[in-house]
Protein backbone atom coordinates (compact mmCIF):
# COMPACT_ATOMS: atom_id res chain seq x y z
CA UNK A 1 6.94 -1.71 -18.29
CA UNK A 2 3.31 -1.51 -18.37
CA UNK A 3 1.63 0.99 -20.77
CA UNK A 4 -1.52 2.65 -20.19
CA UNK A 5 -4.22 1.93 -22.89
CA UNK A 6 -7.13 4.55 -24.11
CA UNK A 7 -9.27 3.70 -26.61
CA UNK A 8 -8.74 6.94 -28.86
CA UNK A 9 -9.13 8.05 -32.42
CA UNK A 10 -5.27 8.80 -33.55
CA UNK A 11 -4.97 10.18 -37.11
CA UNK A 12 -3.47 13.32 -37.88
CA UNK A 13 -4.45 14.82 -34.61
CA UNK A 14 -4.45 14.22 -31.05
CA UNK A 15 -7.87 14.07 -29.45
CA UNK A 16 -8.48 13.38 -25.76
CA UNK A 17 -11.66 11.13 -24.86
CA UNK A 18 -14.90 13.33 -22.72
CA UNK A 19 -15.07 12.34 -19.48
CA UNK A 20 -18.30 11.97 -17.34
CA UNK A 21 -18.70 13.48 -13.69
CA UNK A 22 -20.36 12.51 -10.90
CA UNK A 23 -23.35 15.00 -11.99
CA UNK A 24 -24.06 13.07 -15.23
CA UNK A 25 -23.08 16.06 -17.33
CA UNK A 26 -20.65 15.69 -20.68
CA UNK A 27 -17.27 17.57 -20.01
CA UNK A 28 -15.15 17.53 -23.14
CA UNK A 29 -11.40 18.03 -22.86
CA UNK A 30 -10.24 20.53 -25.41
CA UNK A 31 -8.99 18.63 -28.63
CA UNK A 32 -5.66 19.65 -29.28
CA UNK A 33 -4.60 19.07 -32.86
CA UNK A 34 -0.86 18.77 -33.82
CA UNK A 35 -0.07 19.75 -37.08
CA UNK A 36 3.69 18.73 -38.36
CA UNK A 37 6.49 18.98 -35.88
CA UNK A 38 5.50 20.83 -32.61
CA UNK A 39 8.02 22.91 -31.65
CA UNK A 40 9.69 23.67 -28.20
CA UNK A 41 8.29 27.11 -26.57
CA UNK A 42 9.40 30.30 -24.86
CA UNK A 43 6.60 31.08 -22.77
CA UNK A 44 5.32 34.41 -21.61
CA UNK A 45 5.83 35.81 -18.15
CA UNK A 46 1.68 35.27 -17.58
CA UNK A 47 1.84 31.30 -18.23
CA UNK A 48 5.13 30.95 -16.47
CA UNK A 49 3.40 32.09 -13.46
CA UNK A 50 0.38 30.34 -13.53
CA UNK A 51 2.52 26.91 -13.90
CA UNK A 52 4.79 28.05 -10.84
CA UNK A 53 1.25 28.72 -8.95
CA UNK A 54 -0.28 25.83 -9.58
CA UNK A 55 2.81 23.30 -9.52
CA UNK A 56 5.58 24.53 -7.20
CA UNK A 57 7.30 21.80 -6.71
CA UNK A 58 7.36 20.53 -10.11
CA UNK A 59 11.12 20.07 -11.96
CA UNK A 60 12.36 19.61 -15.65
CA UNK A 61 9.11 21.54 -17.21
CA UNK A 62 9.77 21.11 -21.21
CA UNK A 63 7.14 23.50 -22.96
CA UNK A 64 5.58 23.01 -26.33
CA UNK A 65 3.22 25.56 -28.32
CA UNK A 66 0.79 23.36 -29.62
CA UNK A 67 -2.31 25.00 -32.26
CA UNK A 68 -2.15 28.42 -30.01
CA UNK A 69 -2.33 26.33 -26.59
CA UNK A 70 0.93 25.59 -24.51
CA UNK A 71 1.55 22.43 -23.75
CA UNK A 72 3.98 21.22 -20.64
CA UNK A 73 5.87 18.20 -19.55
CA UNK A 74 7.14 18.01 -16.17
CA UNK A 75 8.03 15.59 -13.47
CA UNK A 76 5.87 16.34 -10.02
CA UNK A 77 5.98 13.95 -6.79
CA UNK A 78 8.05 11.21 -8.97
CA UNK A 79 5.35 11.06 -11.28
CA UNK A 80 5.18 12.32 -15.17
CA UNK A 81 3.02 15.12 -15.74
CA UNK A 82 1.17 17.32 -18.74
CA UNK A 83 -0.76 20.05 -18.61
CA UNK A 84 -2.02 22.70 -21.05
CA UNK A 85 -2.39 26.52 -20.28
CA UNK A 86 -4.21 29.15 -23.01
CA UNK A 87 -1.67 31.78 -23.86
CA UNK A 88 -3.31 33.86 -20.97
CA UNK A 89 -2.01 31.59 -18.22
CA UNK A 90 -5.80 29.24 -17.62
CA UNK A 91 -5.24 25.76 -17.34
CA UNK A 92 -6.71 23.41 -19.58
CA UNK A 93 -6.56 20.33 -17.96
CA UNK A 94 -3.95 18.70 -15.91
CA UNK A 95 -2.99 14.82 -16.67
CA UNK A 96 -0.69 13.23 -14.06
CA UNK A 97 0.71 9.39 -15.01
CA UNK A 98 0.16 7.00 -12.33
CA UNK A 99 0.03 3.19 -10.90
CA UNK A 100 -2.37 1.82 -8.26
CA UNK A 101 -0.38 3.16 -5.37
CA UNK A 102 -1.62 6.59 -6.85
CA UNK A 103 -4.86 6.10 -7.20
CA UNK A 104 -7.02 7.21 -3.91
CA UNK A 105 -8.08 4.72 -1.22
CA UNK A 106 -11.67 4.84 -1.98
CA UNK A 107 -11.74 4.55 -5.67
CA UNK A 108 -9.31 1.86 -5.52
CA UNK A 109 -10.91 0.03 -2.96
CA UNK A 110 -14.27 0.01 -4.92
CA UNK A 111 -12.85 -1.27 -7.70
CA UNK A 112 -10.95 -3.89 -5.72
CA UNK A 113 -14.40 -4.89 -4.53
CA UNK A 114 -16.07 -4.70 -8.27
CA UNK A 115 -13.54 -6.13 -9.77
CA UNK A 116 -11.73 -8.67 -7.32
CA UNK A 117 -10.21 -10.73 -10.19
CA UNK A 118 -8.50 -7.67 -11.32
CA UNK A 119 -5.42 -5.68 -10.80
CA UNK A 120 -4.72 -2.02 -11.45
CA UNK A 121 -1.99 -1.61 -13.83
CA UNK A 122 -1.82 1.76 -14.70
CA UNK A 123 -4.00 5.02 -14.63
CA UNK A 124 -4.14 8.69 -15.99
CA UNK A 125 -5.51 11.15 -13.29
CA UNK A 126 -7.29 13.52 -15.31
CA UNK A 127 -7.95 17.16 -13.66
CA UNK A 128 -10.05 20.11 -15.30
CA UNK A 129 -11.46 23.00 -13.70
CA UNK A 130 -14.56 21.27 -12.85
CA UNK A 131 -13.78 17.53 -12.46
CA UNK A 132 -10.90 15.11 -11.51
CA UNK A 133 -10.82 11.44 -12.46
CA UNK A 134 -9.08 8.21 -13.33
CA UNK A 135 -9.00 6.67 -16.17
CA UNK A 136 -7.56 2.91 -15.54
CA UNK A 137 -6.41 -0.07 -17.25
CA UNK A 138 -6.97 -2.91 -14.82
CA UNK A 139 -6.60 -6.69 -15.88
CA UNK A 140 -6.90 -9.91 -15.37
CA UNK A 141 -5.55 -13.27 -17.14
CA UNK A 142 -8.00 -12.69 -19.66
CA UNK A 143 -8.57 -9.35 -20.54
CA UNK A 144 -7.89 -5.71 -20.00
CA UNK A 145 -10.79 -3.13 -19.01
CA UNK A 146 -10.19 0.57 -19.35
CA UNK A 147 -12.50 2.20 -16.64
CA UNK A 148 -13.12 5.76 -15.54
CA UNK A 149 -13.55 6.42 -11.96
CA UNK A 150 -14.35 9.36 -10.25
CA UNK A 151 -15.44 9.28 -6.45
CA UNK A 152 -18.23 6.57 -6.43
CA UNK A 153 -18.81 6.50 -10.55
CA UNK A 154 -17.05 4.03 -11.98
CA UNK A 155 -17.94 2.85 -15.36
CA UNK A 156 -15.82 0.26 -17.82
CA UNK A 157 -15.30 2.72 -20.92
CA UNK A 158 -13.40 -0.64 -23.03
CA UNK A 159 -12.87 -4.34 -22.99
CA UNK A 160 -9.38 -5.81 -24.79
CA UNK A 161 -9.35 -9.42 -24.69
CA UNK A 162 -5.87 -10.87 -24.28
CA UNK A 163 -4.60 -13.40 -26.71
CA UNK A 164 -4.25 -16.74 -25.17
């Protein structure tokens, strides 16, 4: 099994990269810091909702409270999801765990054109309430390149060279 690499900062916290939109602007993804065990969570009738809104078909949701933000696991078209909802029911952001056959025609065909020695291997779909994008690990024989693609932006964000 493939795994999905992001360059990230991973101490005593969990901190989720910025991401760059089509507009040029900055959007930062909340940092969500986990302090000791997180603990599984009974949420209120407000966040249920807004889950049950926003992903009705999803099964096997497994909540977490995580510092004063909920935090949700769930399975949605085959694929493993997380998303985070304040305790008022807003969502955060939305990640959704994918391969190439998930990615949408035209990004992956640009990046089948940019990068023709390449092959996707695995890819985060990253959704907030004002941009969605990929990040991807695509590789070669001799190295791995973590990009971040969103409609016709597509930028390398890391290179890992393999070891030989």
């Amino acid at each position: 099994m493939k795994k999905l690499i992001i360059p990230l900062a991973i101490s005593a916290s969990l901190v989720f990269m910025g991401v760059k939109n089509v507009n040029a602007q900055i959007t930062t993804l909340e940092t969500v810091i986990i302090k000791g065990n997180t603990t599984e969570a009974v949420v209120s009738e407000r966040v249920s909702n807004s889950f049950n809104e926003l992903f009705k078909e999803a099964t096997a949701p497994k909540w977490f409270e995580v510092n004063k933000r909920f935090v949700v696991n769930f399975i949605l078209n085959d694929q493993k999801n997380k998303a985070v909802f304040t305790k008022t029911g807003e969502l955060v952001y939305h990640l959704s765990y994918g391969s190439e056959k998930d990615v949408p025609d035209q990004i992956r065909k640009k990046i089948q054109n940019q990068y023709k020695d390449y092959n996707i291997t695995s890819g985060i779909k990253v959704r907030t309430a004002n941009v969605t994008l990929w990040v991807l690990n695509i590789e070669n024989s001799k190295q791995i390149l973590v990009i971040r693609a969103a409609d016709d932006d597509i930028s390398v964000i890391d290179r890992i060279k393999k070891m030989s």
